[in-house]
Every structure is written in structure tokens, then in C-alpha cells.
Protein backbone atom coordinates (compact mmCIF):
# COMPACT_ATOMS: atom_id res chain seq x y z
CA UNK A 1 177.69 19.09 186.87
CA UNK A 2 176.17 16.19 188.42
CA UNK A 3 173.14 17.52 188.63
CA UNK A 4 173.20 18.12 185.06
CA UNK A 5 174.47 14.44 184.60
CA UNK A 6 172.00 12.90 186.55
CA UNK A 7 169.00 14.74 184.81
CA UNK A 8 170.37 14.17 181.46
CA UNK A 9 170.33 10.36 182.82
CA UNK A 10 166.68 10.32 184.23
CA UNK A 11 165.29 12.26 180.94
CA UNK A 12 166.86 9.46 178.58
CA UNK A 13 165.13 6.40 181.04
CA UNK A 14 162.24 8.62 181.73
CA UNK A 15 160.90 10.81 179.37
CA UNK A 16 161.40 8.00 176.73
CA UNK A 17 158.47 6.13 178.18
CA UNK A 18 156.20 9.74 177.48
CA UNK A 19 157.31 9.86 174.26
CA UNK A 20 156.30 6.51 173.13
CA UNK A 21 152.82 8.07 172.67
CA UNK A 22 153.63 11.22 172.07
CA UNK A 23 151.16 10.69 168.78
CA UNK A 24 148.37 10.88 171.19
CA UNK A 25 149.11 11.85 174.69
CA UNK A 26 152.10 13.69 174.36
CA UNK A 27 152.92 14.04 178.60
CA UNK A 28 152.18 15.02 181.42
CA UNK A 29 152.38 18.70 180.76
CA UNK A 30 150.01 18.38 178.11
CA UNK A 31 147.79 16.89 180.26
CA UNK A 32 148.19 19.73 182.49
CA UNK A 33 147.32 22.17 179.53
CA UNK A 34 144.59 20.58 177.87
CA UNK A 35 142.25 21.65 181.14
CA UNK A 36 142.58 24.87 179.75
CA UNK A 37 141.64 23.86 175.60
CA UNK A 38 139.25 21.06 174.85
CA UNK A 39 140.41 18.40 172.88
CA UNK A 40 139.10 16.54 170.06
CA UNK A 41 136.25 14.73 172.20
CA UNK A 42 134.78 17.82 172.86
CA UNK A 43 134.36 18.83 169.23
CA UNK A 44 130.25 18.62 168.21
CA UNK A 45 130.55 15.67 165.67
CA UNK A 46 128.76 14.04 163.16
CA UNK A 47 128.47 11.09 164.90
CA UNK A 48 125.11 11.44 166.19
CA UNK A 49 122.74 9.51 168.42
CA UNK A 50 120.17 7.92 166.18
CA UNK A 51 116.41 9.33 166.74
CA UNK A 52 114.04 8.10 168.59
CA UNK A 53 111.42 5.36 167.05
CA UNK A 54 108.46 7.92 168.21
CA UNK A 55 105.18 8.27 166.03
CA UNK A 56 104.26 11.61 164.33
CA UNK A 57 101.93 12.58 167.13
CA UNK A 58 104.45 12.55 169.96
CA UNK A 59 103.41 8.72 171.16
CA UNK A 60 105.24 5.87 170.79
CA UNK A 61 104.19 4.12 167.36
CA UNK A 62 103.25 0.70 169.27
CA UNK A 63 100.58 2.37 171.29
CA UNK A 64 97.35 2.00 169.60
CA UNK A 65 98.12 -1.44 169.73
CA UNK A 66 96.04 -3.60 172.38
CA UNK A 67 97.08 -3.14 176.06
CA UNK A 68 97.69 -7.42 175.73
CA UNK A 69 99.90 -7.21 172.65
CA UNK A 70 103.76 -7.39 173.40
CA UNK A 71 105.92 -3.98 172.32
CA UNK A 72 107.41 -5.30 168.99
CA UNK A 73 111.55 -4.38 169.44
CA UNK A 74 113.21 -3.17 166.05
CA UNK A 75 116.62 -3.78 166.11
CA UNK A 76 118.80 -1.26 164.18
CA UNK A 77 121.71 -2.68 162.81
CA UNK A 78 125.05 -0.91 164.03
CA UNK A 79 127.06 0.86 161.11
CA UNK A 80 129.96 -0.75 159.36
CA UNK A 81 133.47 0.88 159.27
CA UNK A 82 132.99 2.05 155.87
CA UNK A 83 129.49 3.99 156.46
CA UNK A 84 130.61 5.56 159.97
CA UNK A 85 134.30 6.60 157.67
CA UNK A 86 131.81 8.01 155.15
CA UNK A 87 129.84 10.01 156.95
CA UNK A 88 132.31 11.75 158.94
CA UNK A 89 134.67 12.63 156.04
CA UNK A 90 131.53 13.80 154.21
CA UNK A 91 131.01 15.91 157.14
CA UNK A 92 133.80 17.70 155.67
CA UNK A 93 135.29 19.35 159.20
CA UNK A 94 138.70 19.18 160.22
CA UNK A 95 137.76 17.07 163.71
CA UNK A 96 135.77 14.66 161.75
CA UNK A 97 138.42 13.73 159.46
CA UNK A 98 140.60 13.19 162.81
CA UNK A 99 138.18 10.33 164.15
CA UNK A 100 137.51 8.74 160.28
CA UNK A 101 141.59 8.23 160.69
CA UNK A 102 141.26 7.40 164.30
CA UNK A 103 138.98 4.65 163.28
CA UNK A 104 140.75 3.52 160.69
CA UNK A 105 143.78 3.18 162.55
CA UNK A 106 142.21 1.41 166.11
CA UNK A 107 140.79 -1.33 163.59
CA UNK A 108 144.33 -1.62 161.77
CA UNK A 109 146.05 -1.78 165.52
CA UNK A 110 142.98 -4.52 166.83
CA UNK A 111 143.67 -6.58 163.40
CA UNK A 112 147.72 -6.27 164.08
CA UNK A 113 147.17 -6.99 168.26
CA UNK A 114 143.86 -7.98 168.76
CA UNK A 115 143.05 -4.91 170.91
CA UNK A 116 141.45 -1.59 171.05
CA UNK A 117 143.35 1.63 172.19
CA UNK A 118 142.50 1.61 175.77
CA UNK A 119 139.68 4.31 176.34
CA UNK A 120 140.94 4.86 179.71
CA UNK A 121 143.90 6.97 178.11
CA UNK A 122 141.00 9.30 176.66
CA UNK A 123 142.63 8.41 173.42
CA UNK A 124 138.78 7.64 171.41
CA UNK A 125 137.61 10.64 170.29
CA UNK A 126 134.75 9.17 168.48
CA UNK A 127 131.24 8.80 169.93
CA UNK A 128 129.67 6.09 169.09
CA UNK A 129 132.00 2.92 170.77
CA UNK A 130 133.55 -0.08 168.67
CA UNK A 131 130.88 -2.86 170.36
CA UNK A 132 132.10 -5.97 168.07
CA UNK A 133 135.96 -4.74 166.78
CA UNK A 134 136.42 -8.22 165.38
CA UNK A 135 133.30 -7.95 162.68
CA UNK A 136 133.65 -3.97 162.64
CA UNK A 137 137.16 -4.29 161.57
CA UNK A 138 137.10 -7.28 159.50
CA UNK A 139 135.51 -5.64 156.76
CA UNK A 140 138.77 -2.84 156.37
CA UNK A 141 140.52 -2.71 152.89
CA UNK A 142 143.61 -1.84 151.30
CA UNK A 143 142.10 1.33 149.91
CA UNK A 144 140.79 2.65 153.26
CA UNK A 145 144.21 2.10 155.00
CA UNK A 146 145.78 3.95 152.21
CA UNK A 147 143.42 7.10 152.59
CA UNK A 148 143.64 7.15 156.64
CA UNK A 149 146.87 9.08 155.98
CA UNK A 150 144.94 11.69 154.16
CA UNK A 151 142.36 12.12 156.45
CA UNK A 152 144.89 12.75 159.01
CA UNK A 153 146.50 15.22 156.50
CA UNK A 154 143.29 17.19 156.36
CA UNK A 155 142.68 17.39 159.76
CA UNK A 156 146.17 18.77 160.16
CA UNK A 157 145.66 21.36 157.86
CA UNK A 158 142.67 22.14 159.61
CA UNK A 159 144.32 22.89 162.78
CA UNK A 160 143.64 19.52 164.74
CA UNK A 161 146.57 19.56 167.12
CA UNK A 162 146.63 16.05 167.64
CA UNK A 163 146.29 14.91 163.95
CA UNK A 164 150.15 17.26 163.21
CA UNK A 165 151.00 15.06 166.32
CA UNK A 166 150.12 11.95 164.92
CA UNK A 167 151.78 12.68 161.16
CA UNK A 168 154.99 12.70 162.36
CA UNK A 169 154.79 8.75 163.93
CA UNK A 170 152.88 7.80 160.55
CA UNK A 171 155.95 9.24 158.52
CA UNK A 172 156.03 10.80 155.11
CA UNK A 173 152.89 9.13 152.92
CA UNK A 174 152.72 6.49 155.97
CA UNK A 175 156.01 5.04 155.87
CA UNK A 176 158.25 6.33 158.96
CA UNK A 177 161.23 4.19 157.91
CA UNK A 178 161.61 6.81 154.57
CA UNK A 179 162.66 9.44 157.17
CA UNK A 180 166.20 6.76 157.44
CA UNK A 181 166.58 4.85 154.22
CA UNK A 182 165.64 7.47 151.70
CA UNK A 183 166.48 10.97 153.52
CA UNK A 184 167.37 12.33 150.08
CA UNK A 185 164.25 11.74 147.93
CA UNK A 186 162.83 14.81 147.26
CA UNK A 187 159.46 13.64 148.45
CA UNK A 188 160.75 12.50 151.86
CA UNK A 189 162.19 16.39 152.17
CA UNK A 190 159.00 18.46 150.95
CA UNK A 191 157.16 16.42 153.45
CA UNK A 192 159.44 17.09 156.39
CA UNK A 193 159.58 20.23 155.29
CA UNK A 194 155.75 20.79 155.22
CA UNK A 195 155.16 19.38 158.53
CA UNK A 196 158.44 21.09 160.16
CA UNK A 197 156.59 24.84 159.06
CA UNK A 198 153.53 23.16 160.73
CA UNK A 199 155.07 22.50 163.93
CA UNK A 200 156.91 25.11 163.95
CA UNK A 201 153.96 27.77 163.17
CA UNK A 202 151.41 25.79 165.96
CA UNK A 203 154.70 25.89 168.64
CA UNK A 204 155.38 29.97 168.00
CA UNK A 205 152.07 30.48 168.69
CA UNK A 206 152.48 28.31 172.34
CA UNK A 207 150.62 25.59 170.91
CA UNK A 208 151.66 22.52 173.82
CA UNK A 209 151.30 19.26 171.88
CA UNK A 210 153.55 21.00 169.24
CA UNK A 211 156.28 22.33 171.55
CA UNK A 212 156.67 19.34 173.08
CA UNK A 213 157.08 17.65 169.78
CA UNK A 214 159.38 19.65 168.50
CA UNK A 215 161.41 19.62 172.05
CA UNK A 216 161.22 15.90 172.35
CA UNK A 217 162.03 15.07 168.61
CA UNK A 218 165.43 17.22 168.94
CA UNK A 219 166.32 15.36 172.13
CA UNK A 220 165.21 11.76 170.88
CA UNK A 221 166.94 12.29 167.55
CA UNK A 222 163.91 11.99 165.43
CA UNK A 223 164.60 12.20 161.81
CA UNK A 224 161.07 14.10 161.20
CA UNK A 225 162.25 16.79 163.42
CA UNK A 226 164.25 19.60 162.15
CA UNK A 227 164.76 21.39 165.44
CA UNK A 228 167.89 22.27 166.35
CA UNK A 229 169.42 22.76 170.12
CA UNK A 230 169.22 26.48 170.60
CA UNK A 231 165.53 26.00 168.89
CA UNK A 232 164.77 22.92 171.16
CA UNK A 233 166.01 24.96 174.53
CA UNK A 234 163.39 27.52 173.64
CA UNK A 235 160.76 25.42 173.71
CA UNK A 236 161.52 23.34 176.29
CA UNK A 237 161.59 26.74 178.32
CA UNK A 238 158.13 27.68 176.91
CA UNK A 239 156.89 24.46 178.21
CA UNK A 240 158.21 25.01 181.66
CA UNK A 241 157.19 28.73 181.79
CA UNK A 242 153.46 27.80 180.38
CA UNK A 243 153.10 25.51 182.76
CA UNK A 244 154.27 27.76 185.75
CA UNK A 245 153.32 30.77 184.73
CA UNK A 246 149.89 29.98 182.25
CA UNK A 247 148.79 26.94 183.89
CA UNK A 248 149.93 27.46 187.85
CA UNK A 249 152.48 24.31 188.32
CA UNK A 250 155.13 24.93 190.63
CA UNK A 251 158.18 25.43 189.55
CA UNK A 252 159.66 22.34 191.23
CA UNK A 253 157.07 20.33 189.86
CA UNK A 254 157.16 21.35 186.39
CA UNK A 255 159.05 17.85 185.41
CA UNK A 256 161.19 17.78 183.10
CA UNK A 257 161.23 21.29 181.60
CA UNK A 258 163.11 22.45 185.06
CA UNK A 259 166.34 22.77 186.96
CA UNK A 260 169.16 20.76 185.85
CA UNK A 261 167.75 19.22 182.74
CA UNK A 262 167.25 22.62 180.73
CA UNK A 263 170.92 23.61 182.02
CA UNK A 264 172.65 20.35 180.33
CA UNK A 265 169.91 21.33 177.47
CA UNK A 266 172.14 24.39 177.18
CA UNK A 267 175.65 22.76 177.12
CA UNK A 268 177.10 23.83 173.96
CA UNK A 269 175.93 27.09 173.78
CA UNK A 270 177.14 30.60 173.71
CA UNK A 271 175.66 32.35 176.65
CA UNK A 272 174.79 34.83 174.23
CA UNK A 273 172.51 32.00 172.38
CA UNK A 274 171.38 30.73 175.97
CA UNK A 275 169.99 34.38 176.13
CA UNK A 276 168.37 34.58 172.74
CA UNK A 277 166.41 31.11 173.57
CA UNK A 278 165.63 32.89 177.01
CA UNK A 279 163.99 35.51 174.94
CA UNK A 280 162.49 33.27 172.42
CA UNK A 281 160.78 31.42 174.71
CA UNK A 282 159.21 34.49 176.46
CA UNK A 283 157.96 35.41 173.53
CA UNK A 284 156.11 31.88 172.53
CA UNK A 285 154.27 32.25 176.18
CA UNK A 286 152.99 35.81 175.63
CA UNK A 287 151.27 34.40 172.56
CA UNK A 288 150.10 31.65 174.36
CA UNK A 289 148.50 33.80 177.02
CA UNK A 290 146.82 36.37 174.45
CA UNK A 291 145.58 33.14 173.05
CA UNK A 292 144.07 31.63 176.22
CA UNK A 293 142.64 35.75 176.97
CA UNK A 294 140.51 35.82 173.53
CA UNK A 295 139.57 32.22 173.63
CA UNK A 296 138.37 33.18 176.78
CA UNK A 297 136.18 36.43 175.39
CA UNK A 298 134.63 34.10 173.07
């Protein structure tokens, strides 16, 4: 029991500081996890070097100038936010509409802060870097925060893991406090609603940035999450067993998703629904390891 106590302790100090960007980087299982699926920055994007300034014939186009004469240097402007937005929404694939948001919202975070998301958390997905945020950003409007949220919505319903992660911080329509003041508008439910079935589809199917959603939002209280214990035990024992069994963590290190902290998980349950989670969860990592199998035939 004190065990139990002590891990139920350590997960409320500990695991709160993981969840903070769970929007993003959701822990250090998925971290674990994503060696074995790419993420977003490996997705072949739109945003493309720019060619070469080379002549028809193969030679640079300053060569038949005098060996004296200085190479003339054209500079070529760097895109604005709205032109780099355009082109990857008119792209029209699910990734691409993840980085037009992800612009979007590192320019709405450096014009609230005054910084960039760190790209040392591997957090950018975009290729081409933000050289001069303060005039990139400055030129933002009204209307393109308002359609970030649908850009993320389109990359969610194109299967962009981290974009379903990221809805549920931005909140029905991009307003997180509806989830507490208006719980009852039938907007507010369709929407958790919509992105519950998400979730909950993705984390059958052993989908980690998902499960660990749906596990963390039961034990954080998170009014987006629907998830209730018996649900949330299940995945948290998917996460432990994907990582042990899938991913090759040892048991001892598979923090938090072992020991003591999925027994006081537990407390409250019939032993008969302890069991049925126990099988639940079994059955979430067999479809995660078929998944891994054909991904890997491909």
C-alpha cells in the first residue's frame, strides 16, 4: 500500500511535467516508440529547396562573362508567412497541413513570448527555418490564426498523430476553456465527441501518442478526455507492454506504466474488470505489432 501511495505521489509531481507538452512530445515512451515510426519531419514536403541559378547548358549563367568581371550575387528574397502557409495547404497532404498550423502557431507563441519553439525538442517539422521570426511573424492576421485550427483539423483527419495530439490542448474551435464553462453546448459535445472516436480508434489500433493521451487525460482530469478508469488502466498497460514487449525496455525501466503505479491505477476495480483491462490491453499490442510487421513489408 505504500508502494502504491508513493507512486501515486511521484506520478502527480512527475508525470505532470511530461504532460505539459503532451501536444507535441508526449513522453518519454513515445520517444522510445517513435524509433520505430517516423514522425512528421520525415514526411517528403512541399517545402522544397529552391533550384539552382544554373544556365540552360549546365554552366553557371555568369560564365561567359570576362574572367576580370566580379560574379554578380542575386539575392532571393525569403518567403513571407502567408506564401510558405499557401503553398503547403495547397499541397493538399495531411503532413503539410500539420506544418502550415505549426507555423502559424510558433509565430503566434514568438508574438505572445518573443521566442521560437526550441528546435532542440525536434518539435519543427518544417524545412525551411524561421531566419528573422520578428518580420516573418509580424505580418500574421486575424484570419490566418482563425484557420490554423482547421489546418490542424485536416491533418487529423488525415491521420497525423501529432496534429489529434495537438487538438485536444487547442480545445473545441480553439478555445480550451469551452471544455469548463460551456460543457453543455451542443457544439462543445459533438467536438469532444469527434475527437474522443479519434483517439480512441488511433489508441485500439496501439497508436502511442494516442494511448498516452487518452491514459494521461483520465489521470490529469482533462475535460477533453472521455476515458474512463477501467479504459485508462488498459492503456496504460498497452503502453507498458509496447514498450517491453514491441520496443525492448525493461520492465523496470518502463517508467511510469509499471509496478506500483498501474496497481493504485486499479484501486476501485472489480478484479473481474482488472482482468478485462488485462485482456484489453493485450489486444491493443497485438495490433500494434501486426502494424509494425506490415509497415515493415512495405
Amino acid at each position: 500500500m505504500q508502494q502504491a501511495e508513493a507512486a501515486v505521489k511521484w506520478m502527480t509531481g512527475g508525470l505532470a511535467v511530461l504532460a505539459v507538452g503532451v501536444g507535441l512530445a508526449v513522453g518519454v515512451g513515445l520517444a522510445v516508440s517513435q524509433r520505430a515510426a517516423p514522425g512528421p519531419a520525415t514526411i517528403v514536403s512541399s517545402e522544397v529547396a529552391a533550384p539552382s541559378n544554373i544556365a540552360g547548358d549546365g554552366a553557371p549563367w555568369f560564365s561567359s562573362l570576362p574572367e576580370t568581371a566580379a560574379p554578380v550575387v542575386v539575392a532571393r528574397s525569403a518567403a513571407s508567412l502567408a506564401e510558405r502557409v499557401d503553398r503547403l495547404v495547397a499541397s493538399g497532404a495531411p503532413a503539410d497541413a500539420y506544418r502550415a498550423w505549426w507555423l502559424l502557431q510558433a509565430c503566434a507563441g514568438y508574438l505572445r513570448t518573443g521566442h521560437l519553439p526550441d528546435p532542440a525538442t525536434g518539435d519543427a517539422p518544417v524545412a525551411e527555418p524561421i531566419s528573422d521570426p520578428a518580420a516573418f511573424c509580424a505580418t500574421m492576421t486575424e484570419r490566418m490564426k482563425t484557420a490554423r485550427v482547421d489546418y490542424l483539423e485536416r491533418a487529423a483527419r488525415g491521420g497525423i498523430e501529432e496534429a489529434l495530439v495537438a487538438l485536444v490542448e487547442e480545445g473545441p474551435f480553439g478555445d480550451p476553456s469551452a471544455l469548463r464553462t460551456r460543457p453543455d453546448d451542443p457544439l462543445v459535445q459533438e467536438w469532444k465527441a469527434r475527437i474522443n472516436g479519434q483517439l480512441g480508434g488511433r489508441a485500439e489500433q496501439g497508436y502511442w501518442a494516442s494511448l498516452y493521451t487518452l491514459f494521461t487525460g483520465f489521470w490529469f482530469d482533462n475535460p477533453a478526455i472521455a476515458a474512463d478508469r477501467q479504459q485508462a488502466l488498459a492503456y496504460g498497460m498497452a503502453l507498458r507492454d509496447i514498450m517491453v514487449q514491441l520496443d525492448g525496455v525493461a520492465e523496470q525501466d518502463a517508467i511510469p506504466f509499471n509496478g506500483p503505479f498501474l496497481d493504485a491505477m486499479g484501486q476501485g476495480l472489480t478484479p473481474e474488470q482488472v482482468a478485462e483491462a488485462s485482456t484489453h490491453a493485450a489486444a491493443i499490442v497485438a495490433r500494434a505489432a501486426a502494424r509494425r510487421n506490415q509497415a515493415r513489408q512495405h
